[in-house]
C-alpha atoms as a PDB file:
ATOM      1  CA  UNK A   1       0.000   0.000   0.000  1.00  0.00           C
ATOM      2  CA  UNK A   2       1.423   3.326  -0.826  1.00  0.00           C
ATOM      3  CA  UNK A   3       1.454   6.178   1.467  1.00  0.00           C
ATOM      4  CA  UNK A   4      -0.915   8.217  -0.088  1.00  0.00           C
ATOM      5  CA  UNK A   5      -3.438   5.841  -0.023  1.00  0.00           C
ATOM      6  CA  UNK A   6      -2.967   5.106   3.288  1.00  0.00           C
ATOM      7  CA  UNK A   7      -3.273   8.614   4.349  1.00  0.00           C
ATOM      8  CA  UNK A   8      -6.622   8.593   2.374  1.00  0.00           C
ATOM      9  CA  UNK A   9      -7.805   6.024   5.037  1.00  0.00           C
ATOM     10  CA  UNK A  10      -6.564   7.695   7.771  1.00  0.00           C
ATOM     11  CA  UNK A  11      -7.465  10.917   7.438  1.00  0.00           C
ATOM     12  CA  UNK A  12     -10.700  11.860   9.446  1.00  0.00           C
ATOM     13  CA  UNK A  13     -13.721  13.750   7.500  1.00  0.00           C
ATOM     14  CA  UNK A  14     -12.880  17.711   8.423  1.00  0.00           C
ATOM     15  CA  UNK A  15     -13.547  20.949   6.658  1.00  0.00           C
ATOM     16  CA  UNK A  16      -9.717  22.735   6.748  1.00  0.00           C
ATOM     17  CA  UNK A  17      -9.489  26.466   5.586  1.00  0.00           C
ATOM     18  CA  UNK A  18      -6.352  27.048   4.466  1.00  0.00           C
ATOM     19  CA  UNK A  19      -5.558  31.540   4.716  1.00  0.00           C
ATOM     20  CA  UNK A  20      -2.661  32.889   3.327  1.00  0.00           C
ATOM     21  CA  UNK A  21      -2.233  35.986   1.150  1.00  0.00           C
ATOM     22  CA  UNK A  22       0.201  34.160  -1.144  1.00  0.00           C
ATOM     23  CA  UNK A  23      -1.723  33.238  -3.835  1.00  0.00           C
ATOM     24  CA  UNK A  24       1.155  30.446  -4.886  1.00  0.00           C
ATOM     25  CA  UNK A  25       1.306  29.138  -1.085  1.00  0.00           C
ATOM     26  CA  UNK A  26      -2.559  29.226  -0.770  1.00  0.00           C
ATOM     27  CA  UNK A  27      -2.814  26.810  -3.925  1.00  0.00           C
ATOM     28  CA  UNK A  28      -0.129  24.468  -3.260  1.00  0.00           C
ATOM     29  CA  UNK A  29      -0.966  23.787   0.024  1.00  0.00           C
ATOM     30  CA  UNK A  30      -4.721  23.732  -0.782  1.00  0.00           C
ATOM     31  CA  UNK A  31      -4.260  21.607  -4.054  1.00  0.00           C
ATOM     32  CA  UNK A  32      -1.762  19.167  -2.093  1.00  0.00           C
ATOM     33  CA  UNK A  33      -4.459  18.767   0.880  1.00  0.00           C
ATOM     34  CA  UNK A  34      -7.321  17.858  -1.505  1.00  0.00           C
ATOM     35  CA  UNK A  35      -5.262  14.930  -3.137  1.00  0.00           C
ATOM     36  CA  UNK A  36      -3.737  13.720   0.236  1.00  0.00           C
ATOM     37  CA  UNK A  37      -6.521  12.960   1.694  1.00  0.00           C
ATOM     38  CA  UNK A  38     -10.675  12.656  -0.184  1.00  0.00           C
ATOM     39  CA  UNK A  39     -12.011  13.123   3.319  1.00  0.00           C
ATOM     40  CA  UNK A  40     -11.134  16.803   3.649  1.00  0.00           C
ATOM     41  CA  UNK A  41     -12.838  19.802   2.362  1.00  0.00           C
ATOM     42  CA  UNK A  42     -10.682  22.501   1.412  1.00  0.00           C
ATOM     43  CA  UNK A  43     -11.582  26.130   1.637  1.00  0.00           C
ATOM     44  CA  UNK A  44      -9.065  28.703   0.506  1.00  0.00           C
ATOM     45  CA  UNK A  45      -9.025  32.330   1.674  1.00  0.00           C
ATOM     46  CA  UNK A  46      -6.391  34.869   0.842  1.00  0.00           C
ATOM     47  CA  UNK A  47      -6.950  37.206   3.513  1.00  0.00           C
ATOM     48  CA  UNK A  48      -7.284  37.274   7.059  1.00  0.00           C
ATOM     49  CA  UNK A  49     -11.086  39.016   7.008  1.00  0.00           C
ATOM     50  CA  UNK A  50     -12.055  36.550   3.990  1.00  0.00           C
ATOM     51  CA  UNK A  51     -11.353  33.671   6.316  1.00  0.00           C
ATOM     52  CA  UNK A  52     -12.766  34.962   9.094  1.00  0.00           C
ATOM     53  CA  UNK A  53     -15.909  35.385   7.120  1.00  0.00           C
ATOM     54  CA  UNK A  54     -16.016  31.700   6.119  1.00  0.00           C
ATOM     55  CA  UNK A  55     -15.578  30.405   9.757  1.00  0.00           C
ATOM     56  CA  UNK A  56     -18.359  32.465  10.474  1.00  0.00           C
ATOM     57  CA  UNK A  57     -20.958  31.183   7.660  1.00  0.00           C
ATOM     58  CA  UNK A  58     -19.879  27.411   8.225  1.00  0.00           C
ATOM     59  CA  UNK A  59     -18.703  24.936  10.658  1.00  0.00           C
ATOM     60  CA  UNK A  60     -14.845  24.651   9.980  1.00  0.00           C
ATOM     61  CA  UNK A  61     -12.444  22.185  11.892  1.00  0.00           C
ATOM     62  CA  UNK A  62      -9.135  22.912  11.007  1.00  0.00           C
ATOM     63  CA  UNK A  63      -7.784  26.182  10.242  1.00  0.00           C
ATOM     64  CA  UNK A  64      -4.046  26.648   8.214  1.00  0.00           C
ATOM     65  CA  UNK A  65      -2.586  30.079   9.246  1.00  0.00           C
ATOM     66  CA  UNK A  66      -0.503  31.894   7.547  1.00  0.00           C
ATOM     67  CA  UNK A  67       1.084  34.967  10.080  1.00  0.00           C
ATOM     68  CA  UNK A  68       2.661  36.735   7.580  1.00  0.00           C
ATOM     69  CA  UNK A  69      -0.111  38.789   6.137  1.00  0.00           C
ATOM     70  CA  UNK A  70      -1.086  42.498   5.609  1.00  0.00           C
ATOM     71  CA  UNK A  71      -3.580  41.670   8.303  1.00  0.00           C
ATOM     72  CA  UNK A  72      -2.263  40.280  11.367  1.00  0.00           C
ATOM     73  CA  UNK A  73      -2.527  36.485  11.857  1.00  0.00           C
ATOM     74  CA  UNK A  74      -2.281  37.005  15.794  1.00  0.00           C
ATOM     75  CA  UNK A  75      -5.563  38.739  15.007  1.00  0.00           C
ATOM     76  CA  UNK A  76      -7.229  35.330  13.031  1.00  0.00           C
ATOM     77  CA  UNK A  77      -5.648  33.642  15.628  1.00  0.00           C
ATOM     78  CA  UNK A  78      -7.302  34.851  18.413  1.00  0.00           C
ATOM     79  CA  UNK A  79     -10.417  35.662  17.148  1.00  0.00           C
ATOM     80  CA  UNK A  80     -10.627  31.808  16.382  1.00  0.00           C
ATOM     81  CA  UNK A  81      -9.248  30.430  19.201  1.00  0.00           C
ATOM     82  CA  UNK A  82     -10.579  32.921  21.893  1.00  0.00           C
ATOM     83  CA  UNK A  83     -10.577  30.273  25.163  1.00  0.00           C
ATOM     84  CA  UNK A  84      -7.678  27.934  25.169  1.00  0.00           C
ATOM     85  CA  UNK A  85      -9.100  25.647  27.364  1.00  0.00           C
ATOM     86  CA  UNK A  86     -12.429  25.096  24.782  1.00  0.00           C
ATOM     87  CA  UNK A  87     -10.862  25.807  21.521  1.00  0.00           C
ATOM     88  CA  UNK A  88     -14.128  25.207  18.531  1.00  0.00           C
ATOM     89  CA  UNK A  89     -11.538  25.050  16.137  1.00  0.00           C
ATOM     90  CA  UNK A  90      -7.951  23.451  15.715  1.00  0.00           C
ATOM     91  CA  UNK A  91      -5.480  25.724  14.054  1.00  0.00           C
ATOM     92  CA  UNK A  92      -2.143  25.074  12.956  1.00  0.00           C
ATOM     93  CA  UNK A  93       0.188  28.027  12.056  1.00  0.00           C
ATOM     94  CA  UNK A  94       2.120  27.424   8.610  1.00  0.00           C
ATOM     95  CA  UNK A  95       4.645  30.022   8.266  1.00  0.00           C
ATOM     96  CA  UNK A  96       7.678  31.136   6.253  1.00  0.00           C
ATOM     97  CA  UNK A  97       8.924  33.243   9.263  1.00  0.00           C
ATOM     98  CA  UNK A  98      11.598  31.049  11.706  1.00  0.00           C
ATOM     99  CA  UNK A  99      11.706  32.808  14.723  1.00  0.00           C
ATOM    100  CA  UNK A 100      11.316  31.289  17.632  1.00  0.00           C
ATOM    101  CA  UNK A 101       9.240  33.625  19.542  1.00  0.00           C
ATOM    102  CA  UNK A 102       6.612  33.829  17.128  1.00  0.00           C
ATOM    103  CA  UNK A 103       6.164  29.924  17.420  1.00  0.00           C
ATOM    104  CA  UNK A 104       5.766  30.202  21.227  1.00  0.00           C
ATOM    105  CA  UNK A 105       3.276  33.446  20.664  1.00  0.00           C
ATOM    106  CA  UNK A 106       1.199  31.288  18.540  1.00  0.00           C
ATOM    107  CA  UNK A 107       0.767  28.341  20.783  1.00  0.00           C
ATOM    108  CA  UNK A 108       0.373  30.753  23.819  1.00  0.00           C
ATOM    109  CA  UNK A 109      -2.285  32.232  21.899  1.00  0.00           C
ATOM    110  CA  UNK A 110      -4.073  28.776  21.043  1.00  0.00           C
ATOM    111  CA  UNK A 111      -2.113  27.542  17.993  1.00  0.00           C
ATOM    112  CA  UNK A 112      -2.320  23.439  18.315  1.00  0.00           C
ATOM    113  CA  UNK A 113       1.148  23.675  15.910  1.00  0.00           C
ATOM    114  CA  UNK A 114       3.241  25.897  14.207  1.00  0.00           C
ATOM    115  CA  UNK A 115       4.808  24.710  11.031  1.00  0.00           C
ATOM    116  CA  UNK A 116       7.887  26.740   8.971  1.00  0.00           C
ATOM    117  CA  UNK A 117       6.490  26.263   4.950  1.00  0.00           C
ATOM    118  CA  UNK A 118      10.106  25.517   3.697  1.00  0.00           C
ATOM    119  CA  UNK A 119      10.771  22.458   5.617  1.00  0.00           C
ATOM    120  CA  UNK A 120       6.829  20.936   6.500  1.00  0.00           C
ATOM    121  CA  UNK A 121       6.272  18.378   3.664  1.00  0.00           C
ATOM    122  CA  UNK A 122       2.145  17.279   2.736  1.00  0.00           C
ATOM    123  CA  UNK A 123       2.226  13.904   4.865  1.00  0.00           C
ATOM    124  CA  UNK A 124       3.434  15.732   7.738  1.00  0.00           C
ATOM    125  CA  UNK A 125       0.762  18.903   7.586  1.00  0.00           C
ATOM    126  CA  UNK A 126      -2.002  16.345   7.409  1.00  0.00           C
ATOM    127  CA  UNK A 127      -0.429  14.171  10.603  1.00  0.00           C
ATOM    128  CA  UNK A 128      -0.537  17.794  12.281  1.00  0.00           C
ATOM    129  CA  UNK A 129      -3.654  18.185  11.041  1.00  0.00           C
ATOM    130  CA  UNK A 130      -4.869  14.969  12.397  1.00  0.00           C
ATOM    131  CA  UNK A 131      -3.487  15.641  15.860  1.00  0.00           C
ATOM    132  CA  UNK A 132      -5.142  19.109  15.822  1.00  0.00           C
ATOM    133  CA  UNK A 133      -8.597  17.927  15.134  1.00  0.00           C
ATOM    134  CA  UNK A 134      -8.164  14.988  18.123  1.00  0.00           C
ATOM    135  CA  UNK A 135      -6.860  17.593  20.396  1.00  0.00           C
ATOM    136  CA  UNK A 136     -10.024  19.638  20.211  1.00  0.00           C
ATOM    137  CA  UNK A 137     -12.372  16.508  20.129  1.00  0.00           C
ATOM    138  CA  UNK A 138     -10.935  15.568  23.146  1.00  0.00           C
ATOM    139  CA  UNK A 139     -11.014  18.994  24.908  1.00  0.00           C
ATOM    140  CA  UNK A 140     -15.008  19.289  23.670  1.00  0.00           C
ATOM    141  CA  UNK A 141     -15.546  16.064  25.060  1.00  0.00           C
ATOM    142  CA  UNK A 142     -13.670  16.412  28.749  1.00  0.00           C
ATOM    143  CA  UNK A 143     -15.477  19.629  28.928  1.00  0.00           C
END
């Protein structure tokens, strides 16, 4: 069995938005999500308000965050993920930016993971992915 396919079976049904203001980033990592796994829904949003807008109009599991947009991911962030201890949504940071800091700001603030774009490969966004959306089942539920 190849690892694709068994990433297909794996995967858990989930609506992921992916938001990021590159429109090159937005597609790859949309486009490679769709064929890693037929159980995920992928939204795309190229701006921080856009997305935003689309968690509000539909239920969505998993959000990929870019930081590293004219609007501030912080904001996205905690507008999302606004109690830490209940989060509604699993978030994972994806980010070009390597500093340290920003990684511990964004799990402070709620972030399940943060991920740096130039060394994350497809397999390893969707284990993330998979871990995020457990994470948050398992809060719901203990709560």
């Amino acid at each position: 069995m190849s690892t694709a396919s068994s990433f297909t079976q794996r995967t858990t049904p989930a609506t992921v938005l992916v938001i990021d203001d590159n429109e090159e980033d937005l597609k790859y990592w949309s486009d490679s999500l769709r064929r890693s796994s037929a159980n995920y829904t992928v939204l795309e949003s190229s701006s921080a308000v856009a997305g935003l807008d689309v968690c509000r109009a539909r239920t969505v599991d998993c959000v990929v965050l870019d930081l590293d947009m004219p609007e501030s991911g912080f904001h996205v962030l905690l507008e999302l993920v606004p109690d830490r201890q209940r989060p509604q949504v699993a978030v994972i940071v994806l980010t070009h930016l390597p500093h340290p800091n920003l990684f511990d700001m964004a799990k402070h603030n709620g972030a399940h993971a943060c991920l740096l774009k130039q060394s994350t490969t497809v397999e390893e966004l969707v284990h993330t992915i998979e871990e995020a959306l457990a994470a948050v089942r398992a809060k719901r539920l203990s709560s």
